[in-house]
Protein backbone atom coordinates (compact mmCIF):
# COMPACT_ATOMS: atom_id res chain seq x y z
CA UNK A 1 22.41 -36.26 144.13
CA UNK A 2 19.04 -37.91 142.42
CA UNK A 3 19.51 -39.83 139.33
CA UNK A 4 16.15 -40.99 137.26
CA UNK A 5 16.04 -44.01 135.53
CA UNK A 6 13.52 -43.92 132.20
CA UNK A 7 12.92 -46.33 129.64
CA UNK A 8 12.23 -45.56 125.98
CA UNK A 9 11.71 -47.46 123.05
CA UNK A 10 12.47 -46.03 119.82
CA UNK A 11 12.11 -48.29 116.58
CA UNK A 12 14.66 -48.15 113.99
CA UNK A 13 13.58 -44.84 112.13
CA UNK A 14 13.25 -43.15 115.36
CA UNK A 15 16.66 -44.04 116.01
CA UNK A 16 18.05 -43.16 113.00
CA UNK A 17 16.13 -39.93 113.03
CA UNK A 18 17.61 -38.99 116.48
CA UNK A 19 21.01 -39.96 115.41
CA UNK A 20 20.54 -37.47 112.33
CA UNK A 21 19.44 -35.11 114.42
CA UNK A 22 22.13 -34.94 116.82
CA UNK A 23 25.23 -35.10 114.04
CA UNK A 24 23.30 -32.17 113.09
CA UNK A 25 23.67 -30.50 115.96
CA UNK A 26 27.01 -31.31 116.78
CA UNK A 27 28.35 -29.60 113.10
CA UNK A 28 26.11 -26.81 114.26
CA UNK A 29 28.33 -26.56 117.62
CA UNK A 30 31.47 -26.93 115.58
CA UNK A 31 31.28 -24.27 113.15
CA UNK A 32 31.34 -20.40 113.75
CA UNK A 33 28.96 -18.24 112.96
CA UNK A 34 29.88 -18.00 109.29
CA UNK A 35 30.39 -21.39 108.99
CA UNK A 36 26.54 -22.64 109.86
CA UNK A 37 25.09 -20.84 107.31
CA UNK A 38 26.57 -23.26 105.07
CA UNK A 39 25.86 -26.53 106.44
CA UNK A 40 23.36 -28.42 104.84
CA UNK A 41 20.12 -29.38 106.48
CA UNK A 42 18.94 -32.76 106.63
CA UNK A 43 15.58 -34.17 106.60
CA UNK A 44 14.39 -32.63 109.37
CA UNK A 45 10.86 -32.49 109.55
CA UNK A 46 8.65 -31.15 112.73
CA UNK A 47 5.96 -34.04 113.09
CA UNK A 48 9.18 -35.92 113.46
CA UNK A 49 10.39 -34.30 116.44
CA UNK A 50 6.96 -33.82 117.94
CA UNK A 51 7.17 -37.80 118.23
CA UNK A 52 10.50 -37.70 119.37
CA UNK A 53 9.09 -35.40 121.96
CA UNK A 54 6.19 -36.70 123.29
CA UNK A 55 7.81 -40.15 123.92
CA UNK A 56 10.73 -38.26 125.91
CA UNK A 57 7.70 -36.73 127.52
CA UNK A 58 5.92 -39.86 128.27
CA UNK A 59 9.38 -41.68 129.43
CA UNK A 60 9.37 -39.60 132.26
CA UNK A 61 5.81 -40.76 133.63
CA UNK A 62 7.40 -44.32 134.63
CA UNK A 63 10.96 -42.93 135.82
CA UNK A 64 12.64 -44.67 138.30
CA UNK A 65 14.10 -41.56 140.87
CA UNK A 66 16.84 -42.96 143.51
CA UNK A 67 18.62 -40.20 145.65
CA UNK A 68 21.87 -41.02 146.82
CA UNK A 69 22.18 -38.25 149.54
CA UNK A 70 22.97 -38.88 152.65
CA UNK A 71 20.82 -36.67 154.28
CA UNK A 72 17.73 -39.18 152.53
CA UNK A 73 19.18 -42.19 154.94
């Protein structure tokens, strides 16, 4: 198995933001079909998630990859 490491720094309405965006998602899950048509969207905005994004994106350039198989020994 490989496992990455990655390090990313959020500030606090990044945080918040990402938090908001995965309650969201997790009502979304929750309700049937009918039921999502109802649920209220936040303040969700695109430039938002583009940031979110990119530093996702970027986290990856200074991941840390250790491979715990044994054939790697």
């Amino acid at each position: 198995m490989t496992t990455y490491q990655y390090n990313l720094e959020l500030n606090d309405s990044e945080t918040l933001y990402l938090d908001d965006l995965l309650k969201f998602a997790e009502i979304y899950i929750n309700s049937d079909a009918e039921g999502r048509a109802d649920i209220k969207v936040w303040n969700l905005h695109q430039g938002a998630v583009d940031a979110l994004r990119a530093k996702l994106s970027a986290s990856h350039k200074d991941a840390i990859l250790t491979s715990t198989s044994s054939a790697c020994r």
